[in-house]
Protein backbone atom coordinates (compact mmCIF):
# COMPACT_ATOMS: atom_id res chain seq x y z
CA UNK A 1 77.19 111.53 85.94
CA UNK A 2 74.31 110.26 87.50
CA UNK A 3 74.30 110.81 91.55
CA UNK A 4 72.25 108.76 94.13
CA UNK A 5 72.07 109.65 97.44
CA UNK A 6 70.40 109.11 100.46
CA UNK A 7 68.50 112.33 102.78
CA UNK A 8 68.99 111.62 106.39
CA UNK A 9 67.45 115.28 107.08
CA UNK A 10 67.53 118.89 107.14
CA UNK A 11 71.01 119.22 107.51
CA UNK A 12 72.53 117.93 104.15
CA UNK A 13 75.38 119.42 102.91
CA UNK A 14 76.48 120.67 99.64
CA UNK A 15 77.84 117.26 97.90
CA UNK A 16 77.24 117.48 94.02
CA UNK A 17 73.86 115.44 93.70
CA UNK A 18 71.25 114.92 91.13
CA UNK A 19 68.76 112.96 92.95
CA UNK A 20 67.78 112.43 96.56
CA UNK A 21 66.70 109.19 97.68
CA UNK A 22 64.41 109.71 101.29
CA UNK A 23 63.25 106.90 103.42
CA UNK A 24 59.83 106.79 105.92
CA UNK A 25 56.74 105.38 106.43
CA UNK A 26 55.93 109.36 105.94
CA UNK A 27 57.94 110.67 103.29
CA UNK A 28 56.13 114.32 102.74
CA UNK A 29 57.67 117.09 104.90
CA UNK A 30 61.17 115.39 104.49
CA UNK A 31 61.11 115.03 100.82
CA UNK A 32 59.44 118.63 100.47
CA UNK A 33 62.72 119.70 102.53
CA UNK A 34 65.41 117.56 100.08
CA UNK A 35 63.19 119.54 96.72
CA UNK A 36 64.28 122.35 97.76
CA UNK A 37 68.29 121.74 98.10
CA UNK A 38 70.48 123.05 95.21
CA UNK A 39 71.86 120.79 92.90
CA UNK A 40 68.64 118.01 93.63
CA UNK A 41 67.04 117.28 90.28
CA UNK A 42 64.61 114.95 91.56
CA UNK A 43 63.28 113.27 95.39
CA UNK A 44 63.31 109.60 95.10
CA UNK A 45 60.60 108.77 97.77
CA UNK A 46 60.08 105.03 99.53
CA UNK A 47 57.05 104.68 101.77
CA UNK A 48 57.20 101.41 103.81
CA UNK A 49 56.05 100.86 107.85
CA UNK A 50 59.74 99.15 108.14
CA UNK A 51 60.86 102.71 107.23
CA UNK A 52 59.19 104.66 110.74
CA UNK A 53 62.57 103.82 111.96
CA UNK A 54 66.00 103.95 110.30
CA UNK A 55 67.54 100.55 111.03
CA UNK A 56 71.05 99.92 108.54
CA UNK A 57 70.17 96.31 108.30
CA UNK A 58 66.39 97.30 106.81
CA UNK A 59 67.19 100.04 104.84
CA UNK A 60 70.75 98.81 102.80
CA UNK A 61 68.77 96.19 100.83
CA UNK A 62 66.33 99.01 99.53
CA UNK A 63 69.31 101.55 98.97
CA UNK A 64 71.17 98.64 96.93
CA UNK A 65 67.65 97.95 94.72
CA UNK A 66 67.42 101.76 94.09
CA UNK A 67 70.59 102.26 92.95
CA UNK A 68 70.33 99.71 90.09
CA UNK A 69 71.41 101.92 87.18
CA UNK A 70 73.00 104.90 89.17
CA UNK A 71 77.09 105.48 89.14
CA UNK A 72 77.54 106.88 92.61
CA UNK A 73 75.65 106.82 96.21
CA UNK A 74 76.31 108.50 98.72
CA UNK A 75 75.80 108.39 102.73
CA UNK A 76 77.45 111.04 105.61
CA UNK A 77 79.94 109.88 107.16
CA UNK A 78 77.88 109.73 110.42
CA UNK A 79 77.56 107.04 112.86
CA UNK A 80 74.38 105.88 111.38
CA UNK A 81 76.23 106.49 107.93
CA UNK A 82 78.71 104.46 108.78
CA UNK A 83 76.45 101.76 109.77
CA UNK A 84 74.11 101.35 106.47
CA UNK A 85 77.00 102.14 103.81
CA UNK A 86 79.37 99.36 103.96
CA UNK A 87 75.88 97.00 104.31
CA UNK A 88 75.23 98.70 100.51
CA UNK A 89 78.57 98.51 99.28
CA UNK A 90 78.67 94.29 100.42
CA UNK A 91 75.31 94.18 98.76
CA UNK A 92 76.54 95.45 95.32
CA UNK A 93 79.88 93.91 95.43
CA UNK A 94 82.13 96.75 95.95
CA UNK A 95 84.60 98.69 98.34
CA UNK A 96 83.33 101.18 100.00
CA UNK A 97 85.00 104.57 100.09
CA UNK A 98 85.43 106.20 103.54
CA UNK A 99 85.10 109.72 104.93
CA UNK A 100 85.20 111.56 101.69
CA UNK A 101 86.46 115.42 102.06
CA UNK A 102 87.73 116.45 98.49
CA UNK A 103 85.69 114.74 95.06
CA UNK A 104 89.21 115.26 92.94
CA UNK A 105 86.77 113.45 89.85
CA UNK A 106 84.16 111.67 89.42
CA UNK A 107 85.87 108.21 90.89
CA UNK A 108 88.99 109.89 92.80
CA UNK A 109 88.85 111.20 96.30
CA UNK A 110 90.88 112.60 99.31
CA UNK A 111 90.24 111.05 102.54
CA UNK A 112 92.19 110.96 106.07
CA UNK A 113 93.74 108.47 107.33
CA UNK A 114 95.83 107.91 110.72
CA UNK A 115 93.38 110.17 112.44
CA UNK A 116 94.06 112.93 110.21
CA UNK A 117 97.67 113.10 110.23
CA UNK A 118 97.76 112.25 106.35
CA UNK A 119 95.85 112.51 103.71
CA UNK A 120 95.16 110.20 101.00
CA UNK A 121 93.83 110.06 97.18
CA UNK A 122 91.66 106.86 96.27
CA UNK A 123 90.49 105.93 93.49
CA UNK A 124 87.36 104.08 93.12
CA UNK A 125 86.62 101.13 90.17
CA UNK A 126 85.14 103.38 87.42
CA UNK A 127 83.56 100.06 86.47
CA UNK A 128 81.54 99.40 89.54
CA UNK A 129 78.56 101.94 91.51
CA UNK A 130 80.89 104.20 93.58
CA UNK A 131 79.46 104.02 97.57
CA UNK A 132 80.85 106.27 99.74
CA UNK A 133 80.55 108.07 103.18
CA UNK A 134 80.84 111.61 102.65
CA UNK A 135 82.73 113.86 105.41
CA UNK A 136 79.90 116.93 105.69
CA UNK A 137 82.18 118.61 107.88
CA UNK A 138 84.34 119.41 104.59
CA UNK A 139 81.73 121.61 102.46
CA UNK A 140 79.31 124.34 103.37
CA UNK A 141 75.86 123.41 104.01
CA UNK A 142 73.70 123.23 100.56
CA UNK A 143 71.44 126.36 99.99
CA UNK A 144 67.74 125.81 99.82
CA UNK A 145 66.16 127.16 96.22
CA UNK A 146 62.92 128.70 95.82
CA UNK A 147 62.36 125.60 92.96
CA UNK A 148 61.13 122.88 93.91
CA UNK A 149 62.72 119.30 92.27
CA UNK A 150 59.96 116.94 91.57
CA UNK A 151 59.22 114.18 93.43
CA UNK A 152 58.76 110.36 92.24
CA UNK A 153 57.33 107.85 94.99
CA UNK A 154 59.43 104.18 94.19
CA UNK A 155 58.23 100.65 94.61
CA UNK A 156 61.16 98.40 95.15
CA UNK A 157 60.61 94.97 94.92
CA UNK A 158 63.08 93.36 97.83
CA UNK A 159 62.67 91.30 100.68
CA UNK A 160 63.39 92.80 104.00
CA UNK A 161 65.57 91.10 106.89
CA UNK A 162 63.45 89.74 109.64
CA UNK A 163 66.73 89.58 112.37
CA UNK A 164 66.60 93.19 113.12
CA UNK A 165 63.95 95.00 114.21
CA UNK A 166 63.00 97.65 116.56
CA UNK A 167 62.70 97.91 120.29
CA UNK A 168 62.77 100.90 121.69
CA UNK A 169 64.83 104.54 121.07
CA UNK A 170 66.30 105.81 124.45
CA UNK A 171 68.20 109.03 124.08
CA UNK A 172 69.35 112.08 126.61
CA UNK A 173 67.65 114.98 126.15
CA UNK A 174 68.87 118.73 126.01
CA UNK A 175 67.96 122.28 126.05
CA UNK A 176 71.01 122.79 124.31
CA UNK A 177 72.03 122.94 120.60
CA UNK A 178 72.64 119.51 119.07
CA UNK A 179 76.58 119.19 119.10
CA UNK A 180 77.04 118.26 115.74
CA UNK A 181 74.93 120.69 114.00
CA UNK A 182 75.22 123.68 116.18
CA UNK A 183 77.09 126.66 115.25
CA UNK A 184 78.82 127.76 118.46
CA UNK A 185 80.56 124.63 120.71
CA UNK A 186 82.58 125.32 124.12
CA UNK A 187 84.80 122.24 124.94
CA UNK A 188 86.01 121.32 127.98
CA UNK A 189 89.12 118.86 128.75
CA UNK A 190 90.79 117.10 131.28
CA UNK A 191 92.39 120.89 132.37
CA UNK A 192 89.07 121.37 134.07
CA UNK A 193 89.67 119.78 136.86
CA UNK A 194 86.53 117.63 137.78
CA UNK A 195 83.16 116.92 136.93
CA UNK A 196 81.59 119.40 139.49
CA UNK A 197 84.04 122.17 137.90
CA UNK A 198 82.09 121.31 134.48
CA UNK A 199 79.69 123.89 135.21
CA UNK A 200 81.55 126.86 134.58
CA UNK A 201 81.63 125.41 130.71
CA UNK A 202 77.80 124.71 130.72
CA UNK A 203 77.33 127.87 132.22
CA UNK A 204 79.35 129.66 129.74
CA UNK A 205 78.23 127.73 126.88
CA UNK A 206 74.43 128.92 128.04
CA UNK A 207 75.27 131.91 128.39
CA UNK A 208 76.25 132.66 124.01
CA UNK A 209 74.08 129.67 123.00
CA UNK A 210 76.30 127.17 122.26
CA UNK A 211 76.66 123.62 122.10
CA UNK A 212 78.73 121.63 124.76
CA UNK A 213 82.09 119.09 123.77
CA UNK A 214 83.82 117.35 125.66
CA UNK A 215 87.59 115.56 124.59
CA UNK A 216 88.54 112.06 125.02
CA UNK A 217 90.32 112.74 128.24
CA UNK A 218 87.89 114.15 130.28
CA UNK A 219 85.78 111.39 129.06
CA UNK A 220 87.89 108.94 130.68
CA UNK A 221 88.19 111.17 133.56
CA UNK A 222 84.41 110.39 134.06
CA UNK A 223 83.66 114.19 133.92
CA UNK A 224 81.10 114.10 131.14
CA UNK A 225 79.45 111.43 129.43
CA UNK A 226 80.49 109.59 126.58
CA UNK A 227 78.24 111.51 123.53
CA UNK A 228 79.80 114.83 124.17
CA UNK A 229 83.35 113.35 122.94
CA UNK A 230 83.65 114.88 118.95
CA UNK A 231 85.79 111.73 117.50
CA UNK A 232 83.35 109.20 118.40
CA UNK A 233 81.80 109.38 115.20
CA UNK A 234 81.28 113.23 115.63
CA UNK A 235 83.21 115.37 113.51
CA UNK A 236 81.92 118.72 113.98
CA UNK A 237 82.59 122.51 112.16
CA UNK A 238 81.10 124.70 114.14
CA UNK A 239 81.37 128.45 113.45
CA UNK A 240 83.08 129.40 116.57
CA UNK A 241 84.62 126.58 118.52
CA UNK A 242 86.07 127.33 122.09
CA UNK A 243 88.40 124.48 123.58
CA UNK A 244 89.12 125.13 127.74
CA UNK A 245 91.21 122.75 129.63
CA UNK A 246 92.00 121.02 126.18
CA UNK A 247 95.31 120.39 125.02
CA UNK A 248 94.95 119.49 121.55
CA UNK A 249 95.82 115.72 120.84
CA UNK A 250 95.63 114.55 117.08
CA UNK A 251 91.98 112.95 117.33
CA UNK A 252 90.60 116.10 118.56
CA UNK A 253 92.53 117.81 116.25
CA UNK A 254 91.44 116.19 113.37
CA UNK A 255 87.66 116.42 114.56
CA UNK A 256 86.91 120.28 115.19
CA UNK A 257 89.63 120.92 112.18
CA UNK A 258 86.71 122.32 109.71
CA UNK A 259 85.84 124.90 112.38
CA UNK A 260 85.77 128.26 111.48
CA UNK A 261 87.15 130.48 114.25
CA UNK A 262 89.26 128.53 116.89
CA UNK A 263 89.51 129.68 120.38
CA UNK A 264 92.22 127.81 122.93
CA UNK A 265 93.16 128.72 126.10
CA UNK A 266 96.01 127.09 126.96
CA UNK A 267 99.21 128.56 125.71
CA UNK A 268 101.78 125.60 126.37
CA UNK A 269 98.91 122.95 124.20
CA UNK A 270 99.31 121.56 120.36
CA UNK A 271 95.87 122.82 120.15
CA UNK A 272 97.04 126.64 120.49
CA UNK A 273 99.29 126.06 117.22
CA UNK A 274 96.28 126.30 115.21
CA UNK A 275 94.06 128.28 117.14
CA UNK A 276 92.51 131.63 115.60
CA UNK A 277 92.56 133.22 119.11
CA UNK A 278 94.14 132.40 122.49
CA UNK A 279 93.22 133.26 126.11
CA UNK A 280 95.80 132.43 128.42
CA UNK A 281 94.96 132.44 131.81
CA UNK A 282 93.05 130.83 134.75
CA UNK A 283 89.67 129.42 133.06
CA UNK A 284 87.71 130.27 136.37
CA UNK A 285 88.48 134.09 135.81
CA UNK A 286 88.55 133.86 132.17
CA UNK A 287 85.37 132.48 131.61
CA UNK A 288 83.41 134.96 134.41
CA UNK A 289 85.31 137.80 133.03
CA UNK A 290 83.94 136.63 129.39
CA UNK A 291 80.41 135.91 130.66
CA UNK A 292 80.04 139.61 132.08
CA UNK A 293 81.43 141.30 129.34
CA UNK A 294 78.75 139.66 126.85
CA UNK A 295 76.24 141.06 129.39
């Protein structure tokens, strides 16, 4: 079975690939990276000044050109994911599959549906390229080899759109770990109270190095922005994810349900059902107590 997919970084994850395609109008140090990943036979590299910044509407005609000949491509199911694969999928006439978290063969697939509260199997056209978003949440991250796949620089005859193009990149910056990639989260809900009483879960979260999450509700509560909410297009699966004030509704369920060790604190929540640990008590002696017994 022949395997396209797309790198969008360091942080690919361990979905059954042969070759890697990587976009850029500097291809080197990322396609050095995608070599390296188990399971990648070759790097497919595309060197173009529209590539300096990944823009769906630019980069979907070049992923449907280089996957003339291949039976499967594949994108994460991330917001920017989400954004270029259905583009591909219109562009080579088929239907996209969704949020892929179990490959049952080489055109069947589990996915969610309802936010989580079932799960589906879907089978794709074996006749048609299979596109898909795959859920990276679901598998362990790939393991880098000491091999390195060869790589193969690609000149794609296609015309680019001219209605898109980019401006400008504004984005929050952080000394702390990236949400969706970082290994320890602490989340806070509507429980804690208010935006000033926030603190005690960025404090804490400094304090072991962690990540910080925020659910819907506090959200709307205008306690924390809008990025540091895991179901909007963040599915995250951390090692150790710590949920204060949080009482567990299916959307955040179904979004920190890949984590590996689940703490909750309150008792009376859905979101203590399936918690590995629970702390019940007042957060704002909890999480002191906590902080001095890690020092």
């Amino acid at each position: 079975m022949s395997n396209l997919r797309r790198s969008f970084g360091p942080h690919v994850r361990s979905v059954a690939c042969q070759k890697a395609l990587v976009f850029g109008d500097s291809v080197d140090t990322i396609a050095a990276d995608a070599a390296k990943i188990e399971g990648v036979s070759k790097v497919l590299t595309v060197t173009r000044a529209e590539n300096a910044h990944p823009l769906a509407a630019v980069l979907a005609p070049q992923i449907a050109k280089a996957a003339d000949g291949y039976s499967h491509v594949f994108a994460p199911s991330t917001t920017f994911g989400k954004d270029v694969a259905p583009r591909v999928a219109a562009l080579l006439g088929v239907a996209q599959v969704s949020d892929v978290m179990s490959v049952e063969a080489s055109h069947t697939f589990k996915r969610p549906i309802y936010a989580g509260n079932a799960i589906i199997t879907v089978e794709a056209n074996a006749d048609h390229a299979v596109v898909a978003t795959i859920r990276t949440a679901s598998w362990p991250a790939a393991n880098s080899s000491s091999n390195s796949a060869p790589t193969e620089a690609m000149t794609l005859d296609v015309t680019l759109p001219t209605h898109t193009r980019f401006v400008e990149l504004k984005q929050g910056s952080s000394d702390r770990p990236d949400l969706q990639s970082a290994g320890k989260v602490v989340s806070g809900g509507r429980g804690v109270g208010s935006k000033e009483n926030f603190e005690i879960i960025y404090k804490f979260a400094d304090k072991i190095g962690a990540a910080v999450g925020a659910s819907r509700a506090a959200v709307d509560a205008g306690y924390v922005p809008n990025e540091m909410h895991g179901q909007t297009g963040k599915i995250i699966a951390p090692e150790l994810y710590i949920a204060i004030g949080i009482s567990g509704a299916v959307q955040h369920l179904t979004g920190i349900k890949d984590a590996g060790t689940i703490v909750a604190k309150d008792g009376e929540a859905p979101i203590f059902e399936i918690a590995d640990f629970g702390l019940v008590g007042d957060l704002f002696k909890i999480l002191p107590d906590l902080e001095q017994a890690l020092a």
